[in-house]
C-alpha atoms as a PDB file:
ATOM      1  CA  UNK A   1      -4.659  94.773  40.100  1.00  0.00           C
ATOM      2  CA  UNK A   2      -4.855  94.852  36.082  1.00  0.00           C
ATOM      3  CA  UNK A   3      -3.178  98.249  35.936  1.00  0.00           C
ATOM      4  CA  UNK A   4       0.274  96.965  37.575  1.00  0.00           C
ATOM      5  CA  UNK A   5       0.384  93.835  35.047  1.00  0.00           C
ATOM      6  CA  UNK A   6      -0.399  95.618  32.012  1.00  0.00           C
ATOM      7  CA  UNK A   7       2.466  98.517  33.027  1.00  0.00           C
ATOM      8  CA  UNK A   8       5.026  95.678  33.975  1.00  0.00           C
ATOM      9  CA  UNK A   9       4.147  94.123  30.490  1.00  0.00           C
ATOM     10  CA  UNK A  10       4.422  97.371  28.787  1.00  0.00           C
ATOM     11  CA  UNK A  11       7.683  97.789  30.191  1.00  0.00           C
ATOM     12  CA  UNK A  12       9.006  94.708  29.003  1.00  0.00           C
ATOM     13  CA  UNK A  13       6.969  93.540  26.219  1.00  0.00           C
ATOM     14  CA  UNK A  14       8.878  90.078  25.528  1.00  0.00           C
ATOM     15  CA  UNK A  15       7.083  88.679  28.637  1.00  0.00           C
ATOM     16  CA  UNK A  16       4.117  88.875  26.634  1.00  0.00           C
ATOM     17  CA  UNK A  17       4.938  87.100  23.818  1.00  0.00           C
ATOM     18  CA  UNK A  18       6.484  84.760  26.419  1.00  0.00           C
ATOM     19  CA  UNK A  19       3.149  84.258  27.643  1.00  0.00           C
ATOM     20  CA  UNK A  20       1.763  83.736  23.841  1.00  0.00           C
ATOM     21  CA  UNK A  21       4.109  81.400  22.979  1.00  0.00           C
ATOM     22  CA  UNK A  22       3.719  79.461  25.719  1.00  0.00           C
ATOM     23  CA  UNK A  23      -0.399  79.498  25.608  1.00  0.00           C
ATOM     24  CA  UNK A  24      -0.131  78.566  21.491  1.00  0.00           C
ATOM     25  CA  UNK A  25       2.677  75.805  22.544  1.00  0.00           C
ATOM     26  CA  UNK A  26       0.027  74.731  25.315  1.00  0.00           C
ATOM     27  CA  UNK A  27      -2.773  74.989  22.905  1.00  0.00           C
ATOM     28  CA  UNK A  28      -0.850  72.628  20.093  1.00  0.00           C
ATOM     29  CA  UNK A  29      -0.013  70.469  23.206  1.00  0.00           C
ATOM     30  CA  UNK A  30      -3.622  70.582  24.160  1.00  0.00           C
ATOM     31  CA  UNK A  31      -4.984  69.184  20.686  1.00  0.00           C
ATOM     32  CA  UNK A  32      -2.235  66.389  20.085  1.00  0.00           C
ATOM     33  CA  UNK A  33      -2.442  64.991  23.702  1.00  0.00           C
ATOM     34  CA  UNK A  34      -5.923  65.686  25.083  1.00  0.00           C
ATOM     35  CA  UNK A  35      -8.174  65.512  21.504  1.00  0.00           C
ATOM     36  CA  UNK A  36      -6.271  62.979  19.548  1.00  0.00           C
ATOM     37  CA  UNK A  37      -5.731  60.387  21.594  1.00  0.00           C
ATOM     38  CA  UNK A  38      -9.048  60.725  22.882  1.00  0.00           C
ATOM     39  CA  UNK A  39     -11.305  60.454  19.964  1.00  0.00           C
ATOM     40  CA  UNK A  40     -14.039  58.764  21.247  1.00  0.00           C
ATOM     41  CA  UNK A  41     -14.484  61.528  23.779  1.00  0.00           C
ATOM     42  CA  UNK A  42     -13.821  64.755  21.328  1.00  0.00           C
ATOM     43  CA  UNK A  43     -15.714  64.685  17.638  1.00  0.00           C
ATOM     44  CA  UNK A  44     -14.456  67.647  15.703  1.00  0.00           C
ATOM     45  CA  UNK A  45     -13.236  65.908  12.668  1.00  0.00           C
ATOM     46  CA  UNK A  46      -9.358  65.178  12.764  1.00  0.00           C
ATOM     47  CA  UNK A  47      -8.037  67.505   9.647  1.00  0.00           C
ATOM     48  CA  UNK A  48      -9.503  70.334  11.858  1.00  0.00           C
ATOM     49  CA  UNK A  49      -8.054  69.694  15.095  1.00  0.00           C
ATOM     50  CA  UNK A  50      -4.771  68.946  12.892  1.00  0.00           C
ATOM     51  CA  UNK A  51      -4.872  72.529  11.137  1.00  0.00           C
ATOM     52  CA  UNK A  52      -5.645  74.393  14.463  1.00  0.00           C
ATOM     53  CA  UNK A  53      -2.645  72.548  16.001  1.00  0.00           C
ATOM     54  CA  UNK A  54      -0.724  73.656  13.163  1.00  0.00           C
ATOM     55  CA  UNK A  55      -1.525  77.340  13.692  1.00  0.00           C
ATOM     56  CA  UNK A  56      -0.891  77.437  17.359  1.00  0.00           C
ATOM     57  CA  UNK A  57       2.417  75.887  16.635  1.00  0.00           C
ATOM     58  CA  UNK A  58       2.950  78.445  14.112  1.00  0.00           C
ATOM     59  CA  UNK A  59       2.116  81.327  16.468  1.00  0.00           C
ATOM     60  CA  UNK A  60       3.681  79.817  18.687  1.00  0.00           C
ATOM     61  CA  UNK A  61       6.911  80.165  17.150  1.00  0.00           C
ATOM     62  CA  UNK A  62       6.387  83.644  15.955  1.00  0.00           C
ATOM     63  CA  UNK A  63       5.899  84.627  19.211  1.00  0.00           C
ATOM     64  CA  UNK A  64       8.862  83.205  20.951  1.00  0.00           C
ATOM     65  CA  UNK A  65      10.807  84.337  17.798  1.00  0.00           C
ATOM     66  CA  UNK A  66       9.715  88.241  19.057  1.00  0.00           C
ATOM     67  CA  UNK A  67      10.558  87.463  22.594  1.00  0.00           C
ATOM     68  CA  UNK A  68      13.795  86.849  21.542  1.00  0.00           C
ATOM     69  CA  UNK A  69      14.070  90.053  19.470  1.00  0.00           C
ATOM     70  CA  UNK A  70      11.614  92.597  20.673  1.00  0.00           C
ATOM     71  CA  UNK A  71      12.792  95.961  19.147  1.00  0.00           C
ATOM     72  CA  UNK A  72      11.659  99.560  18.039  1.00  0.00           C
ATOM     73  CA  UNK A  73       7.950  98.776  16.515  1.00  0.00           C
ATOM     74  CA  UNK A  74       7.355  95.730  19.217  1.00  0.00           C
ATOM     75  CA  UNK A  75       3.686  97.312  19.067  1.00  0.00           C
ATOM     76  CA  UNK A  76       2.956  96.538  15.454  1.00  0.00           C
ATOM     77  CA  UNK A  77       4.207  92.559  15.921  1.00  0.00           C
ATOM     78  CA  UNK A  78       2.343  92.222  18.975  1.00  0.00           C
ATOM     79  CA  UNK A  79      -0.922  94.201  17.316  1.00  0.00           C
ATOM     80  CA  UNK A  80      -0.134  91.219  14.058  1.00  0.00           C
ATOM     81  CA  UNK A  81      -0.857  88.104  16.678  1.00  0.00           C
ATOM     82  CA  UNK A  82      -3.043  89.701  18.349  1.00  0.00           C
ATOM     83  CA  UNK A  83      -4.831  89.900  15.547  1.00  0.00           C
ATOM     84  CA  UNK A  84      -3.989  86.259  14.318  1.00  0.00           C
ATOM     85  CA  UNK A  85      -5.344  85.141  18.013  1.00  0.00           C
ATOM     86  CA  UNK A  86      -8.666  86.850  17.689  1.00  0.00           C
ATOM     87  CA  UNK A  87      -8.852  85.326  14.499  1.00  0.00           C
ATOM     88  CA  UNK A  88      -7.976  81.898  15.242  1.00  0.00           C
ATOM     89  CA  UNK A  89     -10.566  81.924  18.425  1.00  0.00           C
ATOM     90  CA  UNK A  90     -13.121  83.209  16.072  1.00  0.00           C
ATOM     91  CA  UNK A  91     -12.453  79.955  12.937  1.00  0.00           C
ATOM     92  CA  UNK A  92     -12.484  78.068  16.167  1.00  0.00           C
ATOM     93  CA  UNK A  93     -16.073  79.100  17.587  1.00  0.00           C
ATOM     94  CA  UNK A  94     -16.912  79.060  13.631  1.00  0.00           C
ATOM     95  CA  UNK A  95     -16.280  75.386  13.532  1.00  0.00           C
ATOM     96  CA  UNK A  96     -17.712  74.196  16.520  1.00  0.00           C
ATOM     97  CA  UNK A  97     -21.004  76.456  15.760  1.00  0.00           C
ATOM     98  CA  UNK A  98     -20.570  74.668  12.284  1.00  0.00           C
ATOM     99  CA  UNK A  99     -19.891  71.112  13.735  1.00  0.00           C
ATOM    100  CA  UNK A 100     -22.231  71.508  16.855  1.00  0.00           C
ATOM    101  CA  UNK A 101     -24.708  68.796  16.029  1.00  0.00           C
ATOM    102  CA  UNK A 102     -22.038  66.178  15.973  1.00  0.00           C
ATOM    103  CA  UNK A 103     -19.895  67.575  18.534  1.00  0.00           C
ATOM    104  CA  UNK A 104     -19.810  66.438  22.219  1.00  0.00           C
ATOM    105  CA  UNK A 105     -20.040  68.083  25.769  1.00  0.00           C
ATOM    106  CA  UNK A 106     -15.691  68.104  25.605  1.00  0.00           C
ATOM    107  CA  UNK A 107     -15.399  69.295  22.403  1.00  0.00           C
ATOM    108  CA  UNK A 108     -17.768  72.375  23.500  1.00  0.00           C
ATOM    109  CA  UNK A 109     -16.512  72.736  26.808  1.00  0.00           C
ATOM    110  CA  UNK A 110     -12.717  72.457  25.687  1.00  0.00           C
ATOM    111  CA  UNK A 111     -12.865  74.901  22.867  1.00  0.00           C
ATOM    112  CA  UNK A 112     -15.249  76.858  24.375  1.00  0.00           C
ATOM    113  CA  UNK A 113     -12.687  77.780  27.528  1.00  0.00           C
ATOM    114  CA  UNK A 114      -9.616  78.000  24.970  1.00  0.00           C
ATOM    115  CA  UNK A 115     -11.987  80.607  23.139  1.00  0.00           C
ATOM    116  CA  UNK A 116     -12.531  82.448  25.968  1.00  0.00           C
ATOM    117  CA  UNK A 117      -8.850  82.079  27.128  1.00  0.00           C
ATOM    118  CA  UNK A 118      -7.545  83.836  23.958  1.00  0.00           C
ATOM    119  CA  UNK A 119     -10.011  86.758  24.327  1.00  0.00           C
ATOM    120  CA  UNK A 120      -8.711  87.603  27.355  1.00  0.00           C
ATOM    121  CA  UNK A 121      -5.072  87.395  25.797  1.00  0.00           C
ATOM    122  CA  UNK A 122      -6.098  89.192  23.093  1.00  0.00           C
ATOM    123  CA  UNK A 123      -7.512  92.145  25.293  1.00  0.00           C
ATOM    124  CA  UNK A 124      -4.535  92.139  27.222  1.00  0.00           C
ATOM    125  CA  UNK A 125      -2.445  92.367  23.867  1.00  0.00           C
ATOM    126  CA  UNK A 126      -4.270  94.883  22.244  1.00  0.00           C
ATOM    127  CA  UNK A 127      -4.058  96.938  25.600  1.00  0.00           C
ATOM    128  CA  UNK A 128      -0.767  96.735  25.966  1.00  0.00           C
ATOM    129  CA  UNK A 129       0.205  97.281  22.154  1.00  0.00           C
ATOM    130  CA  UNK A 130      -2.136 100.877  22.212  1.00  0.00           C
ATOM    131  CA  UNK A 131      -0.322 102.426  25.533  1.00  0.00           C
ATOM    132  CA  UNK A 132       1.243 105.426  23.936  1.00  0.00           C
ATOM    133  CA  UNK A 133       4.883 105.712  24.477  1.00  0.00           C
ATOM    134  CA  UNK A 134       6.045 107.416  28.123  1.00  0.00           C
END
């Protein structure tokens, strides 16, 4: 069932960052309408939740900006937020490990799930950016 994806996303590699942009957009979307409005619920300090909205904007638009443009080296800009993905899932765990004694069940369970929801993305990614070229 995974093989068929991954060679259909090969194939046409702006579906992927399609499917970034939209998870970063949902992400940003996420933190302004579920955590901010909901403060008494979610705990991580606002300036956080602000600069993580911030980056998932920010990758979002880098990754709708490839959609639109995927050339020659697709495989290097897809490896470059791959990479920014893992990284932003691992600040993210970092600050709720950091933040845990203050934080509640949502704020775990929420950023625990959009942790886990990158690392799958990021697998996929990383999968499809390695295939060697047919």
């Amino acid at each position: 069932m995974c093989a068929p994806l991954l060679q259909t996303l090969y194939r046409h590699p702006n579906r992927l960052f399609l499917i970034d942009g939209l998870g970063a957009l949902l992400t940003a979307a996420g933190l302004l309408l579920i955590t901010y409005p909901f403060d008494e619920y979610f705990h991580l300090p606002r300036p956080i939740v602000r600069g993580l909205m911030w980056a998932a904007g920010g990758f979002s638009v880098y990754s709708f900006a490839c959609a639109r443009r995927v050339g020659p080296n697709w495989q290097l800009y897809l490896r470059a937020i791959s990479f920014a993905n893992g990284l932003y899932g691992c600040i993210t765990l970092a600050l709720v490990a950091y933040h845990f004694p203050a934080l509640s069940y949502w704020d775990i369970s929420y950023f625990t799930i959009e942790a886990l929801l990158i690392t799958g993305l990021v697998w996929v990614e990383l999968k499809v950016a390695s295939k060697p070229a047919d």
